[in-house]
PDB file of N, CA and C in Angstrom:
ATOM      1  N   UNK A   1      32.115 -74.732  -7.406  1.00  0.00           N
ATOM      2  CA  UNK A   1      31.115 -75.619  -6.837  1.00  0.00           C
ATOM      3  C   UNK A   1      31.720 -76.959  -6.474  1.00  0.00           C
ATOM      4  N   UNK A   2      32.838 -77.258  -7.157  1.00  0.00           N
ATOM      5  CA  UNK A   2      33.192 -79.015  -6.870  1.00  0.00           C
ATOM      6  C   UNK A   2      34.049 -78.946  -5.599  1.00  0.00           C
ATOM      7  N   UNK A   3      34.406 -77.614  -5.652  1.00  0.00           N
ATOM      8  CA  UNK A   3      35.637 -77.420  -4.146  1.00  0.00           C
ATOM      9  C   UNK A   3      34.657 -77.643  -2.935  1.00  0.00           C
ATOM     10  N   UNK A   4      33.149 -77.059  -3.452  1.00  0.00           N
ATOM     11  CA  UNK A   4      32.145 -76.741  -1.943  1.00  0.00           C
ATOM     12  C   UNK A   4      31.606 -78.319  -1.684  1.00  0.00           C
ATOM     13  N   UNK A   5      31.362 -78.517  -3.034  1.00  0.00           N
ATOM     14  CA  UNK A   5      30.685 -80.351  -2.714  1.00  0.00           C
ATOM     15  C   UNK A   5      31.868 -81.394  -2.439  1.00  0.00           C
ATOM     16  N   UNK A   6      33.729 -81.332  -2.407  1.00  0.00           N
ATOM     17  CA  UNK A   6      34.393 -81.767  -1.302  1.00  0.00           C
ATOM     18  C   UNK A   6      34.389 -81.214  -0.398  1.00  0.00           C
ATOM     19  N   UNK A   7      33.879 -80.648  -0.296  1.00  0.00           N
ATOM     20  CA  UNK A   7      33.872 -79.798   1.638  1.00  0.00           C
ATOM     21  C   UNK A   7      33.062 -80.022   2.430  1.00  0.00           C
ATOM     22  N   UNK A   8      31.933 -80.043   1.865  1.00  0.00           N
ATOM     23  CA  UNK A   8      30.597 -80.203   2.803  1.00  0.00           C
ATOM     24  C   UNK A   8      29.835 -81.873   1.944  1.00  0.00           C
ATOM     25  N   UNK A   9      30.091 -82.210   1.046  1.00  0.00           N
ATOM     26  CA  UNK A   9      29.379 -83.484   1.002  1.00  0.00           C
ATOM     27  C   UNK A   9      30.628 -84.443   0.993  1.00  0.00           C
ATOM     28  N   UNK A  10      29.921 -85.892   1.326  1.00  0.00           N
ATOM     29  CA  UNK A  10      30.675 -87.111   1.863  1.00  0.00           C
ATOM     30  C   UNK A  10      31.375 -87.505   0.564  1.00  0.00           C
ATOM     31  N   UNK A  11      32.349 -88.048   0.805  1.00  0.00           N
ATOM     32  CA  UNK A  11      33.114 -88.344  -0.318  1.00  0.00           C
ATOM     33  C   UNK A  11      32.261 -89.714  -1.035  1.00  0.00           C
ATOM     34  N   UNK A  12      32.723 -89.537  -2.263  1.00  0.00           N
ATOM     35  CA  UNK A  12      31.223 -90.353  -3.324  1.00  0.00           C
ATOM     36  C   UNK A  12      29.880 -90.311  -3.108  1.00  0.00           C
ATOM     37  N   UNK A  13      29.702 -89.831  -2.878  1.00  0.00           N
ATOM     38  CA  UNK A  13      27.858 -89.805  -2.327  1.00  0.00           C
ATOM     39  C   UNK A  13      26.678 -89.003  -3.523  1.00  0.00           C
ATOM     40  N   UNK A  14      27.927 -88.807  -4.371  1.00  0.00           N
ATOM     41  CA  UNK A  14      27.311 -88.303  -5.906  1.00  0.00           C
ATOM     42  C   UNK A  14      28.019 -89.281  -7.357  1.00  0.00           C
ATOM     43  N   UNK A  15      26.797 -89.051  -7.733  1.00  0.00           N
ATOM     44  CA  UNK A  15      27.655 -90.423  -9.163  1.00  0.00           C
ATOM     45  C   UNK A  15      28.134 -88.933 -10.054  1.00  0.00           C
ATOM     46  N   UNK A  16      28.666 -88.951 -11.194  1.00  0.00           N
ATOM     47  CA  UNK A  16      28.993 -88.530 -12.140  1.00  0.00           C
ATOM     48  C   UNK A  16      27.890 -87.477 -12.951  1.00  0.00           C
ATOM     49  N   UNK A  17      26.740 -88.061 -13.355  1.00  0.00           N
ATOM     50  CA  UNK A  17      25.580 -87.218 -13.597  1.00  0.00           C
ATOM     51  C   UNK A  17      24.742 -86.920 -12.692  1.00  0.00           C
ATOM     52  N   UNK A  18      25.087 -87.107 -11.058  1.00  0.00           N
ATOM     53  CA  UNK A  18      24.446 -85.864 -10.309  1.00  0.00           C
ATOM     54  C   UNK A  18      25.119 -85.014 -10.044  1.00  0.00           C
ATOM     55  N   UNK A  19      26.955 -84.703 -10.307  1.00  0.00           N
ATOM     56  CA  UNK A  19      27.252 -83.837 -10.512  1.00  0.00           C
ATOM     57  C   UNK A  19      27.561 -83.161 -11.089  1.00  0.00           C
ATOM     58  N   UNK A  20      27.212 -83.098 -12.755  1.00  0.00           N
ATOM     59  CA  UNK A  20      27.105 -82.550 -13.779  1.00  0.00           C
ATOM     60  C   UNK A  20      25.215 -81.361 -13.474  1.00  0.00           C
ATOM     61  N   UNK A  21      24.331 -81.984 -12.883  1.00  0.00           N
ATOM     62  CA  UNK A  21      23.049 -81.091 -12.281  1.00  0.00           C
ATOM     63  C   UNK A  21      23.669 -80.465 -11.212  1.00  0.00           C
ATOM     64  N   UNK A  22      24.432 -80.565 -10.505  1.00  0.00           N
ATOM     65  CA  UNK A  22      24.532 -79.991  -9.042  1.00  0.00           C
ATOM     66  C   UNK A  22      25.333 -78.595  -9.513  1.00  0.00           C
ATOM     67  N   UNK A  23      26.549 -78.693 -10.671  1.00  0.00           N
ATOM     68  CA  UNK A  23      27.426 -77.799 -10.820  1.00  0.00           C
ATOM     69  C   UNK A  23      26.512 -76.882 -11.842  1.00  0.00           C
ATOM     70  N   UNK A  24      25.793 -77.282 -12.737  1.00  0.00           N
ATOM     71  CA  UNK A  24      24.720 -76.633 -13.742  1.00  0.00           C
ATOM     72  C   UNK A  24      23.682 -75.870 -12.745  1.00  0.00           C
ATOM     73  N   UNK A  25      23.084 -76.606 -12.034  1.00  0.00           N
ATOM     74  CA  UNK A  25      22.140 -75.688 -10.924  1.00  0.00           C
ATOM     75  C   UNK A  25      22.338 -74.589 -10.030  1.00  0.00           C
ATOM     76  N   UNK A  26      24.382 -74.952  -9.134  1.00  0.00           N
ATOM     77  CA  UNK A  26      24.884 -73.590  -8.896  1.00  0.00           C
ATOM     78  C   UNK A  26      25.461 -72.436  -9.817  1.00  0.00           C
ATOM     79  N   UNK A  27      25.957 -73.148 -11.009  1.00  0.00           N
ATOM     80  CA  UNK A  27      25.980 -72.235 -12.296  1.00  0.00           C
ATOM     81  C   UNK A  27      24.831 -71.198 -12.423  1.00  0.00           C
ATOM     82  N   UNK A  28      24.086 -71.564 -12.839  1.00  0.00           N
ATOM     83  CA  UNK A  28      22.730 -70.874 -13.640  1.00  0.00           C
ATOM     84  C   UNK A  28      22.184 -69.830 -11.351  1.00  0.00           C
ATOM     85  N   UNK A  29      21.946 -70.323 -11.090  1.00  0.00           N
ATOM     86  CA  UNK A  29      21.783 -70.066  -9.554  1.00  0.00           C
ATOM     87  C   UNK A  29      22.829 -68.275  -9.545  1.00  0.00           C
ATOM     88  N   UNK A  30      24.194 -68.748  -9.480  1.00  0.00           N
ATOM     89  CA  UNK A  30      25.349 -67.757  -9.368  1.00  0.00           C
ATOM     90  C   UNK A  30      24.790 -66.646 -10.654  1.00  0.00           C
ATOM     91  N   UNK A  31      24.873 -67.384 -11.745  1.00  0.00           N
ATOM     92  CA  UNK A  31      24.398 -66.533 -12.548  1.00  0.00           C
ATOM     93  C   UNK A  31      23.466 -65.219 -12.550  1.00  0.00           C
ATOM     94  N   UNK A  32      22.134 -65.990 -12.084  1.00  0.00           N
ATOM     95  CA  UNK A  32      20.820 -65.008 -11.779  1.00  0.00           C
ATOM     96  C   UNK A  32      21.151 -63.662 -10.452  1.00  0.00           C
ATOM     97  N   UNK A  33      22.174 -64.500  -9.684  1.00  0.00           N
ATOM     98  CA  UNK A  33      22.710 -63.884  -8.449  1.00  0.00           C
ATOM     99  C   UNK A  33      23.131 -62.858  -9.366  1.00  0.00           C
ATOM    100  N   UNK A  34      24.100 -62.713  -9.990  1.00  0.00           N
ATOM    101  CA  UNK A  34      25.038 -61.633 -10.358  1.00  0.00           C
ATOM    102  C   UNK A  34      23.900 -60.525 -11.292  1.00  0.00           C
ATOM    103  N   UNK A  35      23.304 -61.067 -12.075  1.00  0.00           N
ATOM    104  CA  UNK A  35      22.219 -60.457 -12.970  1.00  0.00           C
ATOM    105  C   UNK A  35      21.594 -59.232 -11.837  1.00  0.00           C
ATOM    106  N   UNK A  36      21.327 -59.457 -11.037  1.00  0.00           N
ATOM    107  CA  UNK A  36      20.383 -58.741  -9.995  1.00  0.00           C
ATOM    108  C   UNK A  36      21.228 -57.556  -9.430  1.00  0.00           C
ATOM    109  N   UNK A  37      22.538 -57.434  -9.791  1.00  0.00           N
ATOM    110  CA  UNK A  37      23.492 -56.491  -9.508  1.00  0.00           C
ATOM    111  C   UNK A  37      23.808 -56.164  -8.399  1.00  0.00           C
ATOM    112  N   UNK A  38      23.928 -57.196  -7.772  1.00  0.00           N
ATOM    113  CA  UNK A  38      24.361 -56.864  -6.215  1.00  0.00           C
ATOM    114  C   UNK A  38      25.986 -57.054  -5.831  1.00  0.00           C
ATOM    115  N   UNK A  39      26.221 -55.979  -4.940  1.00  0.00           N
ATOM    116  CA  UNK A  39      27.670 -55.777  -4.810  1.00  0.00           C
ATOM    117  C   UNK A  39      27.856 -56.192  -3.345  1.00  0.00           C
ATOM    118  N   UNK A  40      29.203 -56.823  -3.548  1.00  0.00           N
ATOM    119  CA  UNK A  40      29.626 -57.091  -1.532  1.00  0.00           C
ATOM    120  C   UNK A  40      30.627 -56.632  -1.658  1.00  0.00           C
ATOM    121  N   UNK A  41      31.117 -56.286  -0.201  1.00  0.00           N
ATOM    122  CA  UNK A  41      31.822 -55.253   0.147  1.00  0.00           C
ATOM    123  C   UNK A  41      33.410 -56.073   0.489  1.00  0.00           C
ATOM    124  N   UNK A  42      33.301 -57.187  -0.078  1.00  0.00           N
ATOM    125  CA  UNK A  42      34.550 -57.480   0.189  1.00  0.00           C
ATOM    126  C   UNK A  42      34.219 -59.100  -0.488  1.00  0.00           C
ATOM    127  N   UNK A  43      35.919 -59.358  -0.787  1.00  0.00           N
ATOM    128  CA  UNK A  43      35.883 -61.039  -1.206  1.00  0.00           C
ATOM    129  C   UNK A  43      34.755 -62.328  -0.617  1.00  0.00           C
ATOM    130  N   UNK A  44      35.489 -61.856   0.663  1.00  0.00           N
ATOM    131  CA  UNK A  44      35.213 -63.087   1.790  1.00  0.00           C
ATOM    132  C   UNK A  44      33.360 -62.981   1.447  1.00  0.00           C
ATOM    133  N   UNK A  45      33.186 -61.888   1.342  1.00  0.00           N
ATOM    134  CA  UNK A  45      30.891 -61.603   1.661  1.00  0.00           C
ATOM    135  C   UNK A  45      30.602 -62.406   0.513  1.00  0.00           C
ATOM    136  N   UNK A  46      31.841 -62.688  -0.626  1.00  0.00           N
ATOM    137  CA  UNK A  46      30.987 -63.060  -2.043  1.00  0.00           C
ATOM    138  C   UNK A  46      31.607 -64.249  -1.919  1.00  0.00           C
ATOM    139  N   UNK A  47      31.992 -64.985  -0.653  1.00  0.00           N
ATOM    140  CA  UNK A  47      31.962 -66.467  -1.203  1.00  0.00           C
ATOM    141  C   UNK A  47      31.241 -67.125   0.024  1.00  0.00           C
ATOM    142  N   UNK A  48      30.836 -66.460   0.733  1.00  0.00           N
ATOM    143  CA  UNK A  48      30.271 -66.257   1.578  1.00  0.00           C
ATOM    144  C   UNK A  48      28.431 -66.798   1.149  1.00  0.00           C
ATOM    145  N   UNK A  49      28.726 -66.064   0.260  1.00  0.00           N
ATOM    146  CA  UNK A  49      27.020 -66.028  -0.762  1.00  0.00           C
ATOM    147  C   UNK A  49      27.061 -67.029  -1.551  1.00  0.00           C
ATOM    148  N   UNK A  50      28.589 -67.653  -2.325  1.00  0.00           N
ATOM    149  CA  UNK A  50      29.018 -68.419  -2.720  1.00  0.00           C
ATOM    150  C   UNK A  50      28.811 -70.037  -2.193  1.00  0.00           C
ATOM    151  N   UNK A  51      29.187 -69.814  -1.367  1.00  0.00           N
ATOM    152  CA  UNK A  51      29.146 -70.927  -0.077  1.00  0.00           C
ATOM    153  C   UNK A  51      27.485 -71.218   0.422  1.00  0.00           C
ATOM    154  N   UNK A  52      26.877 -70.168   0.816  1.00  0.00           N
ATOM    155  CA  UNK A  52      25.629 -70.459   0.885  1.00  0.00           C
ATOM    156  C   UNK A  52      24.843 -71.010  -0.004  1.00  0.00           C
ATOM    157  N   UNK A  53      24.856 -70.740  -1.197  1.00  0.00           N
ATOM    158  CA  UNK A  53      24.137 -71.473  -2.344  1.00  0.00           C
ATOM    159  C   UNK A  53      24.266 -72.871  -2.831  1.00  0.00           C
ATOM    160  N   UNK A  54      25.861 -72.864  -2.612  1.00  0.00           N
ATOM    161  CA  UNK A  54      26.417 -74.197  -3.023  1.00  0.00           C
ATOM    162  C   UNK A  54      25.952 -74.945  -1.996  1.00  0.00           C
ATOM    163  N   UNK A  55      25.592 -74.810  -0.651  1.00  0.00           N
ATOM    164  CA  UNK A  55      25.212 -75.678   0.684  1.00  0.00           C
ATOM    165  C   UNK A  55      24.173 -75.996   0.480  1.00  0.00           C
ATOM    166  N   UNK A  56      23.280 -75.074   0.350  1.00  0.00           N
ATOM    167  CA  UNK A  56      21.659 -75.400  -0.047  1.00  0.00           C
ATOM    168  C   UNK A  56      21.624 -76.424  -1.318  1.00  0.00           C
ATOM    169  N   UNK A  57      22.208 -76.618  -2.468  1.00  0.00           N
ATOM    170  CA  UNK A  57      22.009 -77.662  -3.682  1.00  0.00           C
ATOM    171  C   UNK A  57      22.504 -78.690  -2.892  1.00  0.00           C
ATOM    172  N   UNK A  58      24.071 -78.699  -2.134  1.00  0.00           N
ATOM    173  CA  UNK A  58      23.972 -79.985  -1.962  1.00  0.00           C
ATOM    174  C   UNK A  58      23.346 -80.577  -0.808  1.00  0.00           C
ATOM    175  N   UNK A  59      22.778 -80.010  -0.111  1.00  0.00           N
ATOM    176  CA  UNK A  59      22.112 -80.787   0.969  1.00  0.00           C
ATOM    177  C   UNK A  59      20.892 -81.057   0.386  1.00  0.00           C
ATOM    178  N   UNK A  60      20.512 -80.285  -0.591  1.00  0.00           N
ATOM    179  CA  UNK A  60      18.945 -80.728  -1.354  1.00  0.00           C
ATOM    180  C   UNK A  60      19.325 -81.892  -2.065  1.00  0.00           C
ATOM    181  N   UNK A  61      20.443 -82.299  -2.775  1.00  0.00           N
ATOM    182  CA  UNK A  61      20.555 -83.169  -3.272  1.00  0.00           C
ATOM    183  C   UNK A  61      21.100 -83.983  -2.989  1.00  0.00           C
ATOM    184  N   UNK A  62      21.800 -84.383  -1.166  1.00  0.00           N
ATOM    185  CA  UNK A  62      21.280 -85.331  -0.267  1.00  0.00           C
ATOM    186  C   UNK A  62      20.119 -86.143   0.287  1.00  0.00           C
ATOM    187  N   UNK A  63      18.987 -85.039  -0.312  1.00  0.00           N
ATOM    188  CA  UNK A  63      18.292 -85.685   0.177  1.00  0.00           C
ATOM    189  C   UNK A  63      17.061 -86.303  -0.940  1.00  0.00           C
ATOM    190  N   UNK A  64      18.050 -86.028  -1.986  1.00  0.00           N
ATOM    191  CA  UNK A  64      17.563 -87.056  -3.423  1.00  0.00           C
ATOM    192  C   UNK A  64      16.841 -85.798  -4.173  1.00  0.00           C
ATOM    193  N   UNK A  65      16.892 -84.507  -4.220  1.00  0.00           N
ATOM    194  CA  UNK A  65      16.486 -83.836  -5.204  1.00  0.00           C
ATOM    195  C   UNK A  65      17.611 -83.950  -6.218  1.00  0.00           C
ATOM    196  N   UNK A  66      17.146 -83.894  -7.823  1.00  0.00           N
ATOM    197  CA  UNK A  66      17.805 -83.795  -8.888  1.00  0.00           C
ATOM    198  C   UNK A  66      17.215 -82.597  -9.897  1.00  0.00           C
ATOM    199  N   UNK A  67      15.931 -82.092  -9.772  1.00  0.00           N
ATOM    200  CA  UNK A  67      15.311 -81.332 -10.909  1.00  0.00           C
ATOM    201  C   UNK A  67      16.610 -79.854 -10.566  1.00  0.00           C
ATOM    202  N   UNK A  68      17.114 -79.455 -11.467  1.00  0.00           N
ATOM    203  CA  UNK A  68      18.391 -78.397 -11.703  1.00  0.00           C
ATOM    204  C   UNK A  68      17.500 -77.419 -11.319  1.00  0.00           C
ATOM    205  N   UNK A  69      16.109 -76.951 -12.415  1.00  0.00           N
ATOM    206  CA  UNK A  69      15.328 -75.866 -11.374  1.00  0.00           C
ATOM    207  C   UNK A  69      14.868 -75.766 -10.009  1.00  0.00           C
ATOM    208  N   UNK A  70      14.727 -76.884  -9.594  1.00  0.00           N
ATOM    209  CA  UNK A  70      14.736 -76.515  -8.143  1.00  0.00           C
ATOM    210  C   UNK A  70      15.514 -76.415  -7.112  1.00  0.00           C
ATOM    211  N   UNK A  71      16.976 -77.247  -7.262  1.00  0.00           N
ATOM    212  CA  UNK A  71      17.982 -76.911  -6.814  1.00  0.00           C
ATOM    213  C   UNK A  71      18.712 -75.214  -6.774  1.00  0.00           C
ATOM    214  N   UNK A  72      18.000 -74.902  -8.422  1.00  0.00           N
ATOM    215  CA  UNK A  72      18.688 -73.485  -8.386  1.00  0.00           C
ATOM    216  C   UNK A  72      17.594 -72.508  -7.944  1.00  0.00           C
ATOM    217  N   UNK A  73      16.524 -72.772  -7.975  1.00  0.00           N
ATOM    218  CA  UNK A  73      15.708 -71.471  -7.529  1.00  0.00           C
ATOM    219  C   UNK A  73      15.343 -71.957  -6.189  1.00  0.00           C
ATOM    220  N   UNK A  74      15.400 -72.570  -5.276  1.00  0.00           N
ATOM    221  CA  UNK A  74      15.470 -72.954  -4.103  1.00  0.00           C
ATOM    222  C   UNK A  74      16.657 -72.558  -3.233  1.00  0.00           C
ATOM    223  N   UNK A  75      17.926 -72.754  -3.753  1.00  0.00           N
ATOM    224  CA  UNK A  75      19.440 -72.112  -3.442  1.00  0.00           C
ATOM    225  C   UNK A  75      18.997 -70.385  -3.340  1.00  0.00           C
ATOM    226  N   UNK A  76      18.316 -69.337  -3.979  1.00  0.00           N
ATOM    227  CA  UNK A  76      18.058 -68.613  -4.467  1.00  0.00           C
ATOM    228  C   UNK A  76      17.256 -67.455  -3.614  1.00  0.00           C
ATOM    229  N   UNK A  77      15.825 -68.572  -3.607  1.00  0.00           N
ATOM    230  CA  UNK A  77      15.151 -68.769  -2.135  1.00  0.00           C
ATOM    231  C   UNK A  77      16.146 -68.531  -0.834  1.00  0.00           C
ATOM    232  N   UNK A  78      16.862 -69.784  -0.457  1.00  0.00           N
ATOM    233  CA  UNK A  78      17.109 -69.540   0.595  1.00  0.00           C
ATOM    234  C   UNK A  78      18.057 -68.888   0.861  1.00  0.00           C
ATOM    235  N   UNK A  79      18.833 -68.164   0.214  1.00  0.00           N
ATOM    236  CA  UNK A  79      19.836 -67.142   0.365  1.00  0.00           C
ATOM    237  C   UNK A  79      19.119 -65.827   0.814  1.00  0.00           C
ATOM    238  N   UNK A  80      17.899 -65.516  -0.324  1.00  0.00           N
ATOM    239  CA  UNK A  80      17.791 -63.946  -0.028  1.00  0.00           C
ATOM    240  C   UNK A  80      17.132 -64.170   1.230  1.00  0.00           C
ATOM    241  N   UNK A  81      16.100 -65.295   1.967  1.00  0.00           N
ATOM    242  CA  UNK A  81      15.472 -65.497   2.989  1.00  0.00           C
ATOM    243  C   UNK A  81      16.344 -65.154   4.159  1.00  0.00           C
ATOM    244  N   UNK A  82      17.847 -66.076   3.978  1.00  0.00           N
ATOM    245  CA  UNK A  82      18.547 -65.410   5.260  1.00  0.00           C
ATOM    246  C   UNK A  82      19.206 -64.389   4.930  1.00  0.00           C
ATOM    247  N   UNK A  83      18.976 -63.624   3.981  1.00  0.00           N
ATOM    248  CA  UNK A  83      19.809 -62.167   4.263  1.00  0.00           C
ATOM    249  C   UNK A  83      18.887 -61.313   4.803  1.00  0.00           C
ATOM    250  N   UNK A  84      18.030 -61.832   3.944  1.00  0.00           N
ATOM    251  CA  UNK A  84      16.579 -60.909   4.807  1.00  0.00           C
ATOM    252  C   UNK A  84      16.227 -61.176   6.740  1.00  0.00           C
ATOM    253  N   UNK A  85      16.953 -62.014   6.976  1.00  0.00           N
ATOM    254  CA  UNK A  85      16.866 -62.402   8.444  1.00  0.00           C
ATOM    255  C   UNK A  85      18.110 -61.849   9.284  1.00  0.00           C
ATOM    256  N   UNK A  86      18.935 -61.316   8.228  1.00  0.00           N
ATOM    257  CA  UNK A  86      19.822 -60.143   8.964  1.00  0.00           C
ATOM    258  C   UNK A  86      20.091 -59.153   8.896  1.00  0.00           C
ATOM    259  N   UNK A  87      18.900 -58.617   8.471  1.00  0.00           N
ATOM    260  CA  UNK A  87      18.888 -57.025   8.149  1.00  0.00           C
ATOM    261  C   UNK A  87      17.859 -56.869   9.374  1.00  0.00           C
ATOM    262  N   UNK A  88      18.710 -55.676  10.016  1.00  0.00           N
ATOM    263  CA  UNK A  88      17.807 -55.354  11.398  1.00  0.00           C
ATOM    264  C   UNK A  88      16.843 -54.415  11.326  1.00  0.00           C
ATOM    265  N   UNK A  89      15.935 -54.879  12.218  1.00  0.00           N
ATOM    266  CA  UNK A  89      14.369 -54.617  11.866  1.00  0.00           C
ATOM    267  C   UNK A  89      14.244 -52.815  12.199  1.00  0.00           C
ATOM    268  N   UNK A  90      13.206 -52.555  11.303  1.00  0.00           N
ATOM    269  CA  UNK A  90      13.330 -51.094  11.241  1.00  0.00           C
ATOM    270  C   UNK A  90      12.289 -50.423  12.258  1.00  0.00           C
ATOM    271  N   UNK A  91      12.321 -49.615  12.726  1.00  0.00           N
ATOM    272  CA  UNK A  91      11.207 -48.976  13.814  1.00  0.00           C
ATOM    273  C   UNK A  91      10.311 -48.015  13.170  1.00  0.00           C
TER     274      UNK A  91
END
């Protein structure tokens, strides 16, 4: 998570104890992910999923969210939302 929040968030733009919630929220987040037993078919798909989750906390917490549950069940949210937006529609 700290590799994704230098990548995609601005350098300092988090104090110290918002990123102790940000890394706890994709923690517990990744966690529930794996619980649900889902397999990808290759490295790259699982950081991929990786990457998506971690994007969603920190742009939520750009924009001043801090509650860890909602960062993580919101990350969670919007993952399965866009996978579900690329699974092609059935006839």
């Amino acid at each position: 998570m700290l590799q994704i929040i230098k990548t995609h968030g601005e350098e300092g733009s988090f104090q110290p104890e918002d990123l102790i919630v940000l890394v706890a929220a994709f923690d517990e987040a990744w966690q529930q992910f794996e619980e649900t037993g889902v397999r990808f078919t290759s490295d790259h798909e699982l950081e991929q999923a990786r990457n998506k989750l971690g994007k969603y906390i920190i742009n939520q917490a750009k924009k001043g969210e801090r509650d860890k549950a909602v960062l993580r069940d919101g990350a969670l949210l919007a993952y399965s939302q866009s996978v579900l937006q690329l699974r092609p529609a059935r006839d």
